[in-house]
C-alpha atoms as a PDB file:
ATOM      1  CA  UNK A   1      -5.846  46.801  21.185  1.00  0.00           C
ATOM      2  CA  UNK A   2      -2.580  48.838  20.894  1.00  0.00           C
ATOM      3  CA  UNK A   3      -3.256  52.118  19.568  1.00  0.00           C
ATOM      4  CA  UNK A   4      -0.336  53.938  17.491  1.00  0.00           C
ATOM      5  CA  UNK A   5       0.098  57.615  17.762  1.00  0.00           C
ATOM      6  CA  UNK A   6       2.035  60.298  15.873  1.00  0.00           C
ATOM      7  CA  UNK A   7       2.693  63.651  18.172  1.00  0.00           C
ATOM      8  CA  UNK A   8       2.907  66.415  15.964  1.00  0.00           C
ATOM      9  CA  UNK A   9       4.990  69.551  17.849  1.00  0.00           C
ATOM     10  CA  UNK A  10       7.713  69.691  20.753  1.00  0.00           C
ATOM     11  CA  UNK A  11       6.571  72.635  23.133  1.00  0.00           C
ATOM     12  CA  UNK A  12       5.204  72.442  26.491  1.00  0.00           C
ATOM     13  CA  UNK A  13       2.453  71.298  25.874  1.00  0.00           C
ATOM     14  CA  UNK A  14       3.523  68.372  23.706  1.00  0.00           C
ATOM     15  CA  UNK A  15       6.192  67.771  26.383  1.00  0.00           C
ATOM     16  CA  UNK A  16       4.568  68.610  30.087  1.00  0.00           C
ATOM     17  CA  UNK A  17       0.822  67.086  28.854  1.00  0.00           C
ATOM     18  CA  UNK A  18       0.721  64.990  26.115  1.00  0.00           C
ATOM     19  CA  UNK A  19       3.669  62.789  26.009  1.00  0.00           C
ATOM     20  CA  UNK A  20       3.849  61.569  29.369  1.00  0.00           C
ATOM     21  CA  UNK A  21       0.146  61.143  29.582  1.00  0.00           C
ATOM     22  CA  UNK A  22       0.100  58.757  26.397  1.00  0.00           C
ATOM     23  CA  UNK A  23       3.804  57.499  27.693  1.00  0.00           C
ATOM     24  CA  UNK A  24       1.521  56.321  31.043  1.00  0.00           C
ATOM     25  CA  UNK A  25      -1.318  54.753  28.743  1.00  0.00           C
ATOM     26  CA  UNK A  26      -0.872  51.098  28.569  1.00  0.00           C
ATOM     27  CA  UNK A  27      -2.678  50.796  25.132  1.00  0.00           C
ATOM     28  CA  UNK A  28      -0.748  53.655  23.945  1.00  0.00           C
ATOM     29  CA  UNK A  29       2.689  53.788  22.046  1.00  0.00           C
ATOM     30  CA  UNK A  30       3.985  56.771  20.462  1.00  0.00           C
ATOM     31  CA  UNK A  31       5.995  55.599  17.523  1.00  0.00           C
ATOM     32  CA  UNK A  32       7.100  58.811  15.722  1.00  0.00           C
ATOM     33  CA  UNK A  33       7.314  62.263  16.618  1.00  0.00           C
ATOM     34  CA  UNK A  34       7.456  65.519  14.117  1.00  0.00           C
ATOM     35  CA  UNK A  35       8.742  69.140  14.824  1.00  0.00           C
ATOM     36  CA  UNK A  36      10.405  71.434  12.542  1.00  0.00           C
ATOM     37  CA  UNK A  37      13.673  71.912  14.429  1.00  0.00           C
ATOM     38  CA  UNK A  38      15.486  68.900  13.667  1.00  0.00           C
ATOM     39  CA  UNK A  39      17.508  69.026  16.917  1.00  0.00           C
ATOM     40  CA  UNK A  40      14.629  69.051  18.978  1.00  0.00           C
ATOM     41  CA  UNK A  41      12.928  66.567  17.326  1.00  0.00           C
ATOM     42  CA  UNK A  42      15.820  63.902  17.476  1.00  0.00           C
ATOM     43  CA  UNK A  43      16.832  65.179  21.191  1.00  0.00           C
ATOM     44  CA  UNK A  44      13.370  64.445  22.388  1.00  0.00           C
ATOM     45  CA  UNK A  45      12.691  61.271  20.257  1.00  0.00           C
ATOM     46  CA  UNK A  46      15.591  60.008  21.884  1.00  0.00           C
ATOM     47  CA  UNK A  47      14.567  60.971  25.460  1.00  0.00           C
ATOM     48  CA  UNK A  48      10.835  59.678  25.081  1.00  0.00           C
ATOM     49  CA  UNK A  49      12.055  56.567  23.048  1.00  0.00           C
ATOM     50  CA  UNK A  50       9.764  57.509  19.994  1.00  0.00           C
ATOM     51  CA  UNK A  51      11.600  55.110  17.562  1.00  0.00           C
ATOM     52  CA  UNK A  52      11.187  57.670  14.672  1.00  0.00           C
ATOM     53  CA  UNK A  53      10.775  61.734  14.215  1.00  0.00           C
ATOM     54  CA  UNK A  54      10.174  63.943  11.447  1.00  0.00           C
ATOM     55  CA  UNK A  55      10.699  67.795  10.356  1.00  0.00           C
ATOM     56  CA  UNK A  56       8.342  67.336   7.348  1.00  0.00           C
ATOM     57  CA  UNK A  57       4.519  66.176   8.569  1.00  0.00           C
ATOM     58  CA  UNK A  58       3.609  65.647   4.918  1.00  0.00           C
ATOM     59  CA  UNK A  59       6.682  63.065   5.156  1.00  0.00           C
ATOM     60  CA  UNK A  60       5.334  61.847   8.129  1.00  0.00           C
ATOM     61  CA  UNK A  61       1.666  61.186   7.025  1.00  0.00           C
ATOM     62  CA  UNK A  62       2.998  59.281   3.837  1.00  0.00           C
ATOM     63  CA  UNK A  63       5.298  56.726   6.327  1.00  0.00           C
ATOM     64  CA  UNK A  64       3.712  55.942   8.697  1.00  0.00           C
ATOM     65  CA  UNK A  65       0.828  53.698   9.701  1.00  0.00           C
ATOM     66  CA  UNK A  66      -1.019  55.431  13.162  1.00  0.00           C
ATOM     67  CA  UNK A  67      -4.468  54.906  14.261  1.00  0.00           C
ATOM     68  CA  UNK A  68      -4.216  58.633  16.232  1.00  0.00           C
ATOM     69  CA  UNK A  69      -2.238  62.020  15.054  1.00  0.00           C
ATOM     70  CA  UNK A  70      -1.850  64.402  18.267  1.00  0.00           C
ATOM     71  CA  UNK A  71      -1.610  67.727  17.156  1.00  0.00           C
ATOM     72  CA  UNK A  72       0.468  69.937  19.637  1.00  0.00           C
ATOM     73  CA  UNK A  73       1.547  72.944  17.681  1.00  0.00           C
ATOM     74  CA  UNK A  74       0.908  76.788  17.726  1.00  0.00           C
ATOM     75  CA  UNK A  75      -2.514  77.661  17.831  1.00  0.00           C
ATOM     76  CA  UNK A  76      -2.606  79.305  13.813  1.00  0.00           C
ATOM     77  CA  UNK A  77      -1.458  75.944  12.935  1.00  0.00           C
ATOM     78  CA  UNK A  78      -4.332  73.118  14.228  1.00  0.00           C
ATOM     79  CA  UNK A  79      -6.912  73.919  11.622  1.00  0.00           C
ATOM     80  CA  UNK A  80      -4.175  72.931   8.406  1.00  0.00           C
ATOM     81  CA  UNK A  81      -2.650  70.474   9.917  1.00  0.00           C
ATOM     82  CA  UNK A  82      -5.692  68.857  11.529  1.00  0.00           C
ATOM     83  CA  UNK A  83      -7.183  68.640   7.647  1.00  0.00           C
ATOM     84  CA  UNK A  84      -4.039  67.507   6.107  1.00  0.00           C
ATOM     85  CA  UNK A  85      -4.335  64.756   8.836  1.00  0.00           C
ATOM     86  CA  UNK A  86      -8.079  63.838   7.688  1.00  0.00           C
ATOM     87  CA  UNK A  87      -7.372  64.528   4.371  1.00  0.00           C
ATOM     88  CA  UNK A  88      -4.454  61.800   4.359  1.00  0.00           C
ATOM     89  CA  UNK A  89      -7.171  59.152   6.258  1.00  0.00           C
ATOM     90  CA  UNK A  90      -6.105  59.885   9.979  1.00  0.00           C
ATOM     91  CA  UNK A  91      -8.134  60.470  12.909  1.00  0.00           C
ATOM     92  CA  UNK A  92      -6.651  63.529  15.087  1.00  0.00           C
ATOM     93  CA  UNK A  93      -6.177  64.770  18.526  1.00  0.00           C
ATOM     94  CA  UNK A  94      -5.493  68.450  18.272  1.00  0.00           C
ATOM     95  CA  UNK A  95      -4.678  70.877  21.339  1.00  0.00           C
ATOM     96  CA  UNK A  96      -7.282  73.346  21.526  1.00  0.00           C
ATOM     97  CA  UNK A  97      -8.643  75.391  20.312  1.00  0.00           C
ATOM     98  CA  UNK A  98      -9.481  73.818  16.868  1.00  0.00           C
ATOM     99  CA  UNK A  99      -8.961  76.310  14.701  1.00  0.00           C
ATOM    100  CA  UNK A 100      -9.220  80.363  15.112  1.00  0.00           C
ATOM    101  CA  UNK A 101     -12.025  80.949  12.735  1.00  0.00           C
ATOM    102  CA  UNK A 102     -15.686  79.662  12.915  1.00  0.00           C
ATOM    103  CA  UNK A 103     -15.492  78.811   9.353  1.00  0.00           C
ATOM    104  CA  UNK A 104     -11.963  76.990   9.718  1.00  0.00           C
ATOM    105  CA  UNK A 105     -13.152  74.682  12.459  1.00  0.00           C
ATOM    106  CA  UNK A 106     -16.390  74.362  10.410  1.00  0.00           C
ATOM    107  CA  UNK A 107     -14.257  72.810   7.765  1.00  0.00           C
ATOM    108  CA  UNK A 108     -12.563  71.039   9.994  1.00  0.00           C
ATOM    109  CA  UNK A 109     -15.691  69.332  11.641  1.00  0.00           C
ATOM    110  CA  UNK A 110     -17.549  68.714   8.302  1.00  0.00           C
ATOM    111  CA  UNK A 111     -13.876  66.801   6.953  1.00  0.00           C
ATOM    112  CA  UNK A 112     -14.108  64.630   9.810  1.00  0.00           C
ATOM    113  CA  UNK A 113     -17.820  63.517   9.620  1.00  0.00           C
ATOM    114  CA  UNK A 114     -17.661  63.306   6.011  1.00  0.00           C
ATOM    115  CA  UNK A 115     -14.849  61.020   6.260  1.00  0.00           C
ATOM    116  CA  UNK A 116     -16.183  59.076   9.177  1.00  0.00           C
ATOM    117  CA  UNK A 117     -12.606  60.042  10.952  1.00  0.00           C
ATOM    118  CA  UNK A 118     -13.039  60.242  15.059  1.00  0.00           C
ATOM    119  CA  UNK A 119     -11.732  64.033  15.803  1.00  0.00           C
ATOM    120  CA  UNK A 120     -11.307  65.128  19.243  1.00  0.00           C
ATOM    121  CA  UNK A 121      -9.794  68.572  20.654  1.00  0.00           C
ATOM    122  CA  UNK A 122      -7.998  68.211  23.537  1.00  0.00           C
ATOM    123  CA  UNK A 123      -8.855  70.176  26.966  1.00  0.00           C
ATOM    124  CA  UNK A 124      -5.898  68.719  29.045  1.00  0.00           C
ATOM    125  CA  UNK A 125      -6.413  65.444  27.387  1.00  0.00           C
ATOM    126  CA  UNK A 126      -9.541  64.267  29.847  1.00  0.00           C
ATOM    127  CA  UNK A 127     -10.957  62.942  26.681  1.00  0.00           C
ATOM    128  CA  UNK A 128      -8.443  60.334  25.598  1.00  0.00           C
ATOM    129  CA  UNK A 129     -10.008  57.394  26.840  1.00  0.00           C
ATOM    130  CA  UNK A 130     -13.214  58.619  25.075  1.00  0.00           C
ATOM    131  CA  UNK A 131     -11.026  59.043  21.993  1.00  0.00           C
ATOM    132  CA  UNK A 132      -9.539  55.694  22.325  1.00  0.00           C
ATOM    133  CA  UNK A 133     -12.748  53.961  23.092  1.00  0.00           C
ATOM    134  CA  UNK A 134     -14.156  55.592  19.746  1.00  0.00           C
ATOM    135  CA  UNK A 135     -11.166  53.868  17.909  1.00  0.00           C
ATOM    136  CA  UNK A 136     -12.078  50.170  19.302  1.00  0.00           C
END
């Protein structure tokens, strides 16, 4: 089973843990990328051969068809995005921590169950093969 992924952010951790990890994954492909700088997205599309980025995530949600969205963005950012990700039908992968506030990863947690989404926070991405063998 090929699993599609969508890496949400460009930083160091996105670029020094994530990406070459699922690049090394044979049942992984990464087929679109989102960051807000539009540079950086396109430079590093190009350089990880992620046929298609995005500066918009909303944008990116409505395109494309992923099984997995990795969230690798500040840390104020993981509990929106990881909802908007549910929200729009997606099962996530989201740096840690999950949120800042009990009652934001609450939210969080009770989106995913209710929606029968697999969720997973990352801790150096150990857990992706449990991630991807919840997807199967």
């Amino acid at each position: 089973m090929l699993v599609k992924v969508a890496v949400v952010g460009t930083g160091y951790i996105a670029n020094r843990v994530h990406l070459p990890i699922l690049h090394k994954m044979k049942e992984v492909r990464v087929i679109a990328l989102c960051n807000a700088n539009e540079d950086r997205a396109r430079r590093i599309a190009r350089y990880c051969q992620i046929p298609r980025f995005y500066t918009d995530f909303e944008k990116m949600l409505a395109h494309e068809d992923v099984d997995i969205v990795d969230i690798c963005t500040p840390s104020v950012t993981h509990a929106s995005l990881t909802l908007q990700a549910l929200r729009a039908g997606f099962n996530y992968l989201v740096e840690k921590p999950l949120a800042l506030r009990i009652d934001e990863a609450d939210e969080v947690i009770d989106a995913a169950n209710s929606l029968g989404l697999a969720a997973q926070t990352a801790v150096g991405l150990a857990i992706a093969p449990k991630l991807l063998k919840r997807l199967r």
